[in-house]
C-alpha atoms as a PDB file:
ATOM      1  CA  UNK A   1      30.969  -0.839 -82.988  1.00  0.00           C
ATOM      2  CA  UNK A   2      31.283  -0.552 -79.570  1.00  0.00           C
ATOM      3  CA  UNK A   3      30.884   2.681 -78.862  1.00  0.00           C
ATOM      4  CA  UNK A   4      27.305   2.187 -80.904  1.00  0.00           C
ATOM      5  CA  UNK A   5      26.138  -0.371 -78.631  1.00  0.00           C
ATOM      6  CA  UNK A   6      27.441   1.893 -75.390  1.00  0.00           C
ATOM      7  CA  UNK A   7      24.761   4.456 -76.887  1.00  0.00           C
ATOM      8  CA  UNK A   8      22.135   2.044 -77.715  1.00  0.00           C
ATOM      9  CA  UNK A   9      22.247   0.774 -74.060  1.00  0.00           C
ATOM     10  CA  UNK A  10      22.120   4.479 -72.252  1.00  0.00           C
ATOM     11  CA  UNK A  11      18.985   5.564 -74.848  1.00  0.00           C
ATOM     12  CA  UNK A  12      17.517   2.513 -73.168  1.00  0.00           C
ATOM     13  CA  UNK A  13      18.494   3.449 -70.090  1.00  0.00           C
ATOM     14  CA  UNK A  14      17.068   6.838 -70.414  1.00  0.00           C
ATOM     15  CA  UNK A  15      13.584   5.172 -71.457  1.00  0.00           C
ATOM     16  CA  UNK A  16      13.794   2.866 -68.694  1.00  0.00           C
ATOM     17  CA  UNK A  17      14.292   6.333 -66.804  1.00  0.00           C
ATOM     18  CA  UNK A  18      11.412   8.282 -68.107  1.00  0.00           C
ATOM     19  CA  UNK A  19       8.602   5.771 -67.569  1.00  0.00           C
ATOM     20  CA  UNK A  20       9.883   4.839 -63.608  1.00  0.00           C
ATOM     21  CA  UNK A  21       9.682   8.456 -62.743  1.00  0.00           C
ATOM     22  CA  UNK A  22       6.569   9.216 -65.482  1.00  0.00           C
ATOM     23  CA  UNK A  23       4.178   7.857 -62.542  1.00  0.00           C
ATOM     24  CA  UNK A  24       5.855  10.026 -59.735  1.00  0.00           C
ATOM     25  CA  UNK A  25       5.339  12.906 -61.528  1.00  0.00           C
ATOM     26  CA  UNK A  26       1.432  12.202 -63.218  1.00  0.00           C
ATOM     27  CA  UNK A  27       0.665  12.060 -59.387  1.00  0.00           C
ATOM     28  CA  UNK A  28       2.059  14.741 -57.582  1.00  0.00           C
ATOM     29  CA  UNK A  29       0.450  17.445 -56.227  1.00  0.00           C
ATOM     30  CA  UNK A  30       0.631  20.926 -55.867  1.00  0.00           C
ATOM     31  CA  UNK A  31       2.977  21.804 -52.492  1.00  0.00           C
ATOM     32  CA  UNK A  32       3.360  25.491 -53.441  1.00  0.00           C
ATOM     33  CA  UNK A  33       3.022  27.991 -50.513  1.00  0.00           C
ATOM     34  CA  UNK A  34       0.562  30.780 -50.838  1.00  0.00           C
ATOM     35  CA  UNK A  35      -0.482  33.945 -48.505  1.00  0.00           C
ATOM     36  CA  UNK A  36      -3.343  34.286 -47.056  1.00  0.00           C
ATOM     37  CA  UNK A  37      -4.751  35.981 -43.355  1.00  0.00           C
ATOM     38  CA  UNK A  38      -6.022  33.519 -40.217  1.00  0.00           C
ATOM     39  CA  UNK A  39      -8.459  34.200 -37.438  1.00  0.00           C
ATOM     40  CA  UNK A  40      -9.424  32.064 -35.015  1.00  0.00           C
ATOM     41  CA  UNK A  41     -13.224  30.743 -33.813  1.00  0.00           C
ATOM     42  CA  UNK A  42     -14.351  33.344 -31.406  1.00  0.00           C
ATOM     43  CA  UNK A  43     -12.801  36.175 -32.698  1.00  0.00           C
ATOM     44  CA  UNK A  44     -14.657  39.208 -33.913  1.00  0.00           C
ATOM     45  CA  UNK A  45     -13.219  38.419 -37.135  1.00  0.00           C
ATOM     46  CA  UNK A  46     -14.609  34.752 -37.868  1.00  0.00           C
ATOM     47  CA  UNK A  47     -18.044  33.864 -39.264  1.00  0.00           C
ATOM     48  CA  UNK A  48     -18.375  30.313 -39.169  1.00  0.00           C
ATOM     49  CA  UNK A  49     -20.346  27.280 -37.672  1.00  0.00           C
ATOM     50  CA  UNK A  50     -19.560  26.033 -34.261  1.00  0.00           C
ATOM     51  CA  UNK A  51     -21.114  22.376 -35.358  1.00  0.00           C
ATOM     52  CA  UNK A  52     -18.879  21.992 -38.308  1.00  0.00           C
ATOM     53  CA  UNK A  53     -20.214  22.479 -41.931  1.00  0.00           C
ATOM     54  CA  UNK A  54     -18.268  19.548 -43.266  1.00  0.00           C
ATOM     55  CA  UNK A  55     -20.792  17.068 -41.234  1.00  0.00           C
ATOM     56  CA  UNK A  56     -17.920  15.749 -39.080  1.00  0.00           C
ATOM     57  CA  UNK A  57     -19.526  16.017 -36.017  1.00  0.00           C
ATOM     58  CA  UNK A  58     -17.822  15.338 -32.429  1.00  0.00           C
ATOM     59  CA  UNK A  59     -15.157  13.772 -34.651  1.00  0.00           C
ATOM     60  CA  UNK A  60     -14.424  17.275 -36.193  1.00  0.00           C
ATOM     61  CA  UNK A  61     -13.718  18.333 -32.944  1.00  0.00           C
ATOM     62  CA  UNK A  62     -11.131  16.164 -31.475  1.00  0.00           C
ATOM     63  CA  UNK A  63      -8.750  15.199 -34.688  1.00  0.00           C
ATOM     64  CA  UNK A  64      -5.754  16.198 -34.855  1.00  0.00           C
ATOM     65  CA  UNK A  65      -5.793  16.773 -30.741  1.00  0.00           C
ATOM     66  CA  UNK A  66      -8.261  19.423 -31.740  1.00  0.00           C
ATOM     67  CA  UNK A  67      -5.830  21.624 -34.441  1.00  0.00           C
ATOM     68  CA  UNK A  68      -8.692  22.366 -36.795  1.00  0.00           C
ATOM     69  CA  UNK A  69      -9.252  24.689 -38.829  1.00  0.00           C
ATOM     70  CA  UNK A  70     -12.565  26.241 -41.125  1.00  0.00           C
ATOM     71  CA  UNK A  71     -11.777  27.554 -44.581  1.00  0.00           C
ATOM     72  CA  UNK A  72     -13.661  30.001 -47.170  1.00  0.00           C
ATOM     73  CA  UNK A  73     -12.347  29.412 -50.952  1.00  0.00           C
ATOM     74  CA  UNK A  74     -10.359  25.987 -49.686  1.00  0.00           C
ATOM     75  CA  UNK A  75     -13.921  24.285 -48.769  1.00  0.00           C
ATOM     76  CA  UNK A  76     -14.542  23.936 -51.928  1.00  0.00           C
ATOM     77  CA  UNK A  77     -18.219  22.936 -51.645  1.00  0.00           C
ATOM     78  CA  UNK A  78     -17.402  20.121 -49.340  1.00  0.00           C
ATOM     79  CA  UNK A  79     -14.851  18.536 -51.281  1.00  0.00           C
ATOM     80  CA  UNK A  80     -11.811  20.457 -48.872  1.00  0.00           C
ATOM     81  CA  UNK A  81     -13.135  18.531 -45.749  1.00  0.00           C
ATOM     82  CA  UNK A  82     -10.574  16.585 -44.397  1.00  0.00           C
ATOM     83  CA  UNK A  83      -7.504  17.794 -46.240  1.00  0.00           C
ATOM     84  CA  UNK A  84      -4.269  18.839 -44.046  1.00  0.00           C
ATOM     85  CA  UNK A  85      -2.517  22.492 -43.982  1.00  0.00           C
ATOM     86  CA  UNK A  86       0.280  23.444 -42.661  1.00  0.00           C
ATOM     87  CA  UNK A  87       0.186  27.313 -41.464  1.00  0.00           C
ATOM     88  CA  UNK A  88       2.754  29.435 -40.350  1.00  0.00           C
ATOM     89  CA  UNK A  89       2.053  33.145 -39.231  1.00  0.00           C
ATOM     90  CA  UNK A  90       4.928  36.043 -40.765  1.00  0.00           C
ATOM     91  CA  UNK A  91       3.185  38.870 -39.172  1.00  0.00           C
ATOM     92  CA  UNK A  92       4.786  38.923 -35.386  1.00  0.00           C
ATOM     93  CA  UNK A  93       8.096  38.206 -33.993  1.00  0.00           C
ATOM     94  CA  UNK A  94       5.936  35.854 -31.400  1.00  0.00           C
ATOM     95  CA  UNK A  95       5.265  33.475 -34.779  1.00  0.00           C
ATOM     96  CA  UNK A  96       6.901  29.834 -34.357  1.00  0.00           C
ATOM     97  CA  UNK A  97       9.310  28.701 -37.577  1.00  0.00           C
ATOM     98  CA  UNK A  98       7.322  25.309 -37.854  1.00  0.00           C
ATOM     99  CA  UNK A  99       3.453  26.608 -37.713  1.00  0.00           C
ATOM    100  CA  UNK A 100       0.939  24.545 -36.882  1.00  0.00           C
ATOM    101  CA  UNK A 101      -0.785  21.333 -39.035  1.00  0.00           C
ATOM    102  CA  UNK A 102      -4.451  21.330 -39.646  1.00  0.00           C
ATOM    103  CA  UNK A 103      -7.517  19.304 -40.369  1.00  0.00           C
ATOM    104  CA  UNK A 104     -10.161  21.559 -42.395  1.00  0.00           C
ATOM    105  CA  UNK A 105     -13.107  20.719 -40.517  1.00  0.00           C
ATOM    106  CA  UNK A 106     -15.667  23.467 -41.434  1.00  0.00           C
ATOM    107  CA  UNK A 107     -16.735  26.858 -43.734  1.00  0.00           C
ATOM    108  CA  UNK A 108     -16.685  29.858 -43.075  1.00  0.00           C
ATOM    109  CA  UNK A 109     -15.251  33.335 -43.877  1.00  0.00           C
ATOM    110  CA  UNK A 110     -13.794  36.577 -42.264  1.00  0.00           C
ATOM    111  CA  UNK A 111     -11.986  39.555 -43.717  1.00  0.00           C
ATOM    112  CA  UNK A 112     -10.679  38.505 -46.536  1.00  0.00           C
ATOM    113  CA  UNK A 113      -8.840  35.012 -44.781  1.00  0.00           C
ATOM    114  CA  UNK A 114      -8.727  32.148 -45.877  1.00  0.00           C
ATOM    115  CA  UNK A 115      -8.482  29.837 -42.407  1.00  0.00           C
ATOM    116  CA  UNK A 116     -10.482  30.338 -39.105  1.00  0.00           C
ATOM    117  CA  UNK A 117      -8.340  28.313 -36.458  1.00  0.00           C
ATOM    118  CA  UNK A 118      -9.601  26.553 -33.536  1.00  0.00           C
ATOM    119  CA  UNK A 119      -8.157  28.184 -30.291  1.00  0.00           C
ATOM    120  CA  UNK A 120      -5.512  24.994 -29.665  1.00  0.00           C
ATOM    121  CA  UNK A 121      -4.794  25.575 -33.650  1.00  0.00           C
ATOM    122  CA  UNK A 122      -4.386  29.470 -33.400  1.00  0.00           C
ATOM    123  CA  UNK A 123      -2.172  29.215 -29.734  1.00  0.00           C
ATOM    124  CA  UNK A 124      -0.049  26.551 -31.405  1.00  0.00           C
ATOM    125  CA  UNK A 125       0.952  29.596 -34.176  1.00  0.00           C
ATOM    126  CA  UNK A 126       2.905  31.441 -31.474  1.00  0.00           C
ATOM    127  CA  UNK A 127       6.408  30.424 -30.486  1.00  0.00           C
ATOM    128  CA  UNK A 128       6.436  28.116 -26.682  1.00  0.00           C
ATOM    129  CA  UNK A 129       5.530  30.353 -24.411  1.00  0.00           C
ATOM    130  CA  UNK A 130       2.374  32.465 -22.977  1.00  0.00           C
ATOM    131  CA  UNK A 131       3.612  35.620 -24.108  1.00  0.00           C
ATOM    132  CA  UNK A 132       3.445  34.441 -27.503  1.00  0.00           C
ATOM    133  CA  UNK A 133       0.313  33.435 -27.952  1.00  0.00           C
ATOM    134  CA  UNK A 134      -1.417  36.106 -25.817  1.00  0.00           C
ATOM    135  CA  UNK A 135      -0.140  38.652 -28.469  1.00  0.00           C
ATOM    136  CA  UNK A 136      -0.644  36.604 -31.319  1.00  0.00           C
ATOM    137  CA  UNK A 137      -4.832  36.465 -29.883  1.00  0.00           C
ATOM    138  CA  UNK A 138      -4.761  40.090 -29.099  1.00  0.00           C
ATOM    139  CA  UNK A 139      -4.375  41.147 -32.967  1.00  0.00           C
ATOM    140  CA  UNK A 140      -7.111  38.431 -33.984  1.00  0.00           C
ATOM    141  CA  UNK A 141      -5.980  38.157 -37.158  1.00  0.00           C
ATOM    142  CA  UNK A 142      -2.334  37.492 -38.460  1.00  0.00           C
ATOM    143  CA  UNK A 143      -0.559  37.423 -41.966  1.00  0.00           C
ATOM    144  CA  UNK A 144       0.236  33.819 -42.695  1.00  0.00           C
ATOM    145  CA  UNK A 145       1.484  31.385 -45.106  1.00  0.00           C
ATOM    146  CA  UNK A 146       0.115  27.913 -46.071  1.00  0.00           C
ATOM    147  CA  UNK A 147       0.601  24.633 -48.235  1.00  0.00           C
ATOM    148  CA  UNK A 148      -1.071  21.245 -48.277  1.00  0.00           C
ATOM    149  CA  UNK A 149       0.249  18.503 -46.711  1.00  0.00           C
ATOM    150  CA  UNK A 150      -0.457  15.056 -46.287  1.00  0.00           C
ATOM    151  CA  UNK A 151      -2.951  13.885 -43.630  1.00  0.00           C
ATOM    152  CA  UNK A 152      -1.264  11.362 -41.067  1.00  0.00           C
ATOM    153  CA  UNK A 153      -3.161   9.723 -38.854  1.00  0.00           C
ATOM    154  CA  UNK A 154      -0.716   6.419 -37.337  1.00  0.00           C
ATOM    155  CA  UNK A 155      -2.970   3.467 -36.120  1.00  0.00           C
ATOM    156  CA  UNK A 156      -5.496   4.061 -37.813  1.00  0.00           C
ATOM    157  CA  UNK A 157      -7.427   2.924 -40.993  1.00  0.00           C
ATOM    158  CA  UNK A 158      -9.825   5.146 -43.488  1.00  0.00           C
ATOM    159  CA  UNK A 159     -13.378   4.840 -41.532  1.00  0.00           C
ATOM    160  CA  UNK A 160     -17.007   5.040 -42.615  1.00  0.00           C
ATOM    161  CA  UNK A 161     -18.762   7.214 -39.846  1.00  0.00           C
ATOM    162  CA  UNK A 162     -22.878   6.973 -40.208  1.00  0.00           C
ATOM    163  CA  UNK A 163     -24.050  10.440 -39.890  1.00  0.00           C
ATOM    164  CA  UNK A 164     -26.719  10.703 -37.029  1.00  0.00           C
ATOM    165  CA  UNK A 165     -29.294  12.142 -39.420  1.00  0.00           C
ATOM    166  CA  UNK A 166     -29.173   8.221 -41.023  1.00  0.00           C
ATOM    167  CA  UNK A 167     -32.776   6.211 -40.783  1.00  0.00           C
ATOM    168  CA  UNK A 168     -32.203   3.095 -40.449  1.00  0.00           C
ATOM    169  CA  UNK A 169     -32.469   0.594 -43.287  1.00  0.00           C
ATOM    170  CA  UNK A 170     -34.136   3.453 -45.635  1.00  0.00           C
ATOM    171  CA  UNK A 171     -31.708   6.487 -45.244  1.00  0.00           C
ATOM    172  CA  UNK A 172     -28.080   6.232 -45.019  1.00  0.00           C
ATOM    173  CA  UNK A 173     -25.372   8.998 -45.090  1.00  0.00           C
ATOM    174  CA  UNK A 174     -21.878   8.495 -44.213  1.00  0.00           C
ATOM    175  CA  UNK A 175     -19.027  10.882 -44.084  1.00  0.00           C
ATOM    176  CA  UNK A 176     -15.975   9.232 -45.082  1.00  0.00           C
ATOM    177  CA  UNK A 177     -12.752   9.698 -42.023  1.00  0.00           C
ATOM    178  CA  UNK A 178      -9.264   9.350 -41.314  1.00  0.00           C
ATOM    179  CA  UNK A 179      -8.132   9.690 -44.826  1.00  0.00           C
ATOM    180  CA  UNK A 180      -4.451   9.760 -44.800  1.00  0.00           C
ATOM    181  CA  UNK A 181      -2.260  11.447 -47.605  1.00  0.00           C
ATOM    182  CA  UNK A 182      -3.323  14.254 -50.007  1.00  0.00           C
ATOM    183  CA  UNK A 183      -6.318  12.512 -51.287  1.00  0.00           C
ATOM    184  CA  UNK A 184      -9.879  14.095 -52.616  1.00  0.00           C
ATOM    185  CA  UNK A 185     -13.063  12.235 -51.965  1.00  0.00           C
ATOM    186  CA  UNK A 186     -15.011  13.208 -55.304  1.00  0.00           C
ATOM    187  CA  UNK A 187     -17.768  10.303 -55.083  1.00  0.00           C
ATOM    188  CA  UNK A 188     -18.801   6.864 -52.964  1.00  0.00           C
ATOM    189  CA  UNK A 189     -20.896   4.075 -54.262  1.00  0.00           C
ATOM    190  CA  UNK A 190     -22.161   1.205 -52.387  1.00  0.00           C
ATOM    191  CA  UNK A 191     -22.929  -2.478 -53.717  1.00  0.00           C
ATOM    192  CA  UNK A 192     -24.823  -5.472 -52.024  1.00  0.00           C
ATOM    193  CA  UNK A 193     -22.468  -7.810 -50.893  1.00  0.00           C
ATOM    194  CA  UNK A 194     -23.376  -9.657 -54.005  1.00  0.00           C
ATOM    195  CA  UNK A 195     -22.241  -6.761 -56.091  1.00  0.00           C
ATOM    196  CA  UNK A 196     -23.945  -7.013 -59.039  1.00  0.00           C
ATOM    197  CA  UNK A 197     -24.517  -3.370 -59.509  1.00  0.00           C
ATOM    198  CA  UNK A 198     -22.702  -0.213 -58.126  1.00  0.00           C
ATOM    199  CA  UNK A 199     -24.827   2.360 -57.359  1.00  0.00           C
ATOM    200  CA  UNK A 200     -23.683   6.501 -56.471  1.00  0.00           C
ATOM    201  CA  UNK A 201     -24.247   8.027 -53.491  1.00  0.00           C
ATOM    202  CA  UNK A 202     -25.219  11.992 -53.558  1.00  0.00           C
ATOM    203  CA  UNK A 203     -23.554  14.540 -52.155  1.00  0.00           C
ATOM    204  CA  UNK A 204     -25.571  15.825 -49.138  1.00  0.00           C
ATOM    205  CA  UNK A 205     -23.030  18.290 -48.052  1.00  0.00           C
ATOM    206  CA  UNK A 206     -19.668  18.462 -46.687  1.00  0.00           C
ATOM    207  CA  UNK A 207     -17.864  15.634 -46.463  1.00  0.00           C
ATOM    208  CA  UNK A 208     -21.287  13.721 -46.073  1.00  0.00           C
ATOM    209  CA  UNK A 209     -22.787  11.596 -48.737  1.00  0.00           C
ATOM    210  CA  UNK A 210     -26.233   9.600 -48.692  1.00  0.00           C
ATOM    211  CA  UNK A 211     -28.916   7.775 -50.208  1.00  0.00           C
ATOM    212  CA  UNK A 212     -32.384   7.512 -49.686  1.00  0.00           C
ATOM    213  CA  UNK A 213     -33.736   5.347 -52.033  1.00  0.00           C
ATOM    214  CA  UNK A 214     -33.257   1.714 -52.126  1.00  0.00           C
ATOM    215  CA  UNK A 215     -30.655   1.408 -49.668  1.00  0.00           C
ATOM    216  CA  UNK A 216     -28.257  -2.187 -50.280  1.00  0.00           C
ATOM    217  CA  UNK A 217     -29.867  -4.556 -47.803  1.00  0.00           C
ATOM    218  CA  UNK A 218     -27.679  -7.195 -46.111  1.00  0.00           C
ATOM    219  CA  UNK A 219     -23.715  -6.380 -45.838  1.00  0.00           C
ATOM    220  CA  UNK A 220     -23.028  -3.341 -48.128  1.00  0.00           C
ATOM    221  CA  UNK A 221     -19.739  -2.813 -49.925  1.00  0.00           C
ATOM    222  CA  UNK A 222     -18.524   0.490 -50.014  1.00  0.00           C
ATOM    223  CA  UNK A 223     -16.148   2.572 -52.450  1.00  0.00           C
ATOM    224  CA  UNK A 224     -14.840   6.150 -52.966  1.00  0.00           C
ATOM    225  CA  UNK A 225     -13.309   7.841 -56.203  1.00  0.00           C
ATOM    226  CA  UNK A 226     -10.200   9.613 -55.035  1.00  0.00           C
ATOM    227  CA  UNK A 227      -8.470  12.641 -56.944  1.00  0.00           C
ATOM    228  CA  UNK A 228     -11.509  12.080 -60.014  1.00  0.00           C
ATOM    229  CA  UNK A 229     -10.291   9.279 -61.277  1.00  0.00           C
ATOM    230  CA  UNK A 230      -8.964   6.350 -59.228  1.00  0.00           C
ATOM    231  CA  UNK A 231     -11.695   4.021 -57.193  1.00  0.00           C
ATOM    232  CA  UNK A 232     -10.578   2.280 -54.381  1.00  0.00           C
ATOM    233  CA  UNK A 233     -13.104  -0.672 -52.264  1.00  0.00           C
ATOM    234  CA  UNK A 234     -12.916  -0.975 -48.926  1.00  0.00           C
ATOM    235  CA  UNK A 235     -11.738  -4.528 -47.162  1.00  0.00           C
ATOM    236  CA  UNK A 236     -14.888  -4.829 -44.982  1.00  0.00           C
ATOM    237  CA  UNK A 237     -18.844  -4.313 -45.512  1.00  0.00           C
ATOM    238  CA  UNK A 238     -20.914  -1.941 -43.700  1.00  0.00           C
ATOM    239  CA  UNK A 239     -23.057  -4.734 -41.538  1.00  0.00           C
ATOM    240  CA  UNK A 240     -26.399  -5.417 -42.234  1.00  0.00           C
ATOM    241  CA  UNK A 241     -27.428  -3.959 -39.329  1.00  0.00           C
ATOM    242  CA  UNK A 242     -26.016  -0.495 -39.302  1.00  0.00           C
ATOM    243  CA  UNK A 243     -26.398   1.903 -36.772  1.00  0.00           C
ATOM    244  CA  UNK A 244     -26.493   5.998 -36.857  1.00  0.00           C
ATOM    245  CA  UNK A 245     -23.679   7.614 -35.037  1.00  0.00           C
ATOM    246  CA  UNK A 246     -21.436   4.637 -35.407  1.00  0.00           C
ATOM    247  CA  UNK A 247     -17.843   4.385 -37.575  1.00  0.00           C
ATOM    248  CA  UNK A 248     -16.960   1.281 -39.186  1.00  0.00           C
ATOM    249  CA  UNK A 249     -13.659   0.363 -39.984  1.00  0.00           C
ATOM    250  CA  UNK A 250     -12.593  -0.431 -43.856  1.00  0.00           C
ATOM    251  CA  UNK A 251      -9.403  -1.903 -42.883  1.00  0.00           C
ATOM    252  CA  UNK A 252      -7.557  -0.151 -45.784  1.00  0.00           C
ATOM    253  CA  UNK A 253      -5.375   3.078 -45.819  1.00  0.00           C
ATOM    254  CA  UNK A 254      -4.667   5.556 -48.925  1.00  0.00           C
END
């Protein structure tokens, strides 16, 4: 008898087991590494956009103390803006062991790579040292490896920037910023403050997402879809009186 009810208790045990670690596992995400080539932004190599194609603007410049990076396949029509890499050149005994963390930032393409670095992004490859990184920018491109990481950005919360192209109160387009973790934006809606209806935002390109008919007057609540499937509302409205170039704080974090 007892040793029936020892086994009854550890089958509910392993139940108990199962569904704690069923949610851990429904949301992981793929941390494989893969191989791929690198260039960096003025390099014969590189064919990409100095402004950014993910709509960024002077923010996609200075994140990340300026380690940013454009992609080809990775962009993913604008849905890759944002995410984090970590890349480590294996071509040169002048490659560092940790690599270097990026913020994908833009589009573009070279020979057959997969990353175009900025130059603080590309020199931070190369083990400490100026020797390093001179030889690492006199090949121009380099073998590397790369996974995706989680975006960390301490102190601060996800942020609403109005793109400049934004008319205001008819035309507003937002790119959504400082999205920590390994989260895909895949949609925003915004709602008068009164909410009675949600209504979608299109995709405009990049990271940037607007409407231009029958823009939310007053306060305007805002919401993005993250990973396809999960929805999560910001804490504060967009004021009624929003202004292009600006970034508003949602006081939340992913």
């Amino acid at each position: 008898m007892g040793l029936a009810v020892l086994e009854n208790q550890v089958g509910i045990l392993c139940v108990i087991c199962m569904v704690l670690l069923l949610p851990a596992v429904c949301t992981s995400h793929d941390i494989s590494t893969y191989s791929s080539r690198a260039t960096y932004y003025g390099s014969h190599n590189s064919q990409a956009s100095p402004s950014g194609a993910c709509g960024f603007g002077e923010f996609g410049k200075t994140v990340n103390d300026g380690s940013v990076t454009g992609v080809s396949t990775l962009y993913r029509n604008g849905v890759g803006c944002g995410a984090c890499y970590r890349v480590k050149c294996t071509s040169s005994q002048y490659c560092s062991e940790r690599g270097v963390d990026v913020v994908v930032t833009d589009h573009g393409g070279g020979d057959k790579t997969d990353f175009i670095l900025s130059y603080e992004a590309y020199a931070r490859l190369a083990r400490r040292g100026s020797e390093g990184a001179k030889k690492l920018f006199s090949r121009g491109m380099i073998d590397i490896e790369y996974q995706r990481i989680s975006c960390r950005y301490p102190g601060h919360n996800v942020m609403f920037k109005i793109h400049e192209q934004s008319k205001y109160p008819n035309y507003l387009a937002i790119a959504v910023i400082y999205a920590a973790g390994i989260n895909d934006i895949t949609a925003v809606q915004l709602c008068q403050e009164d909410c009675k209806q949600w209504r979608g935002m299109r995709k405009f390109f990049g990271a940037v997402w607007d409407m231009s008919n029958s823009v939310p007057s007053g306060p305007i609540k805002v919401r993005f879809q993250v990973g396809g499937s999960k929805w999560v509302e910001s804490e504060n409205n967009l004021p009624a009186s929003w202004n292009a170039g600006d970034a508003y704080d949602s006081n939340i974090q992913l």
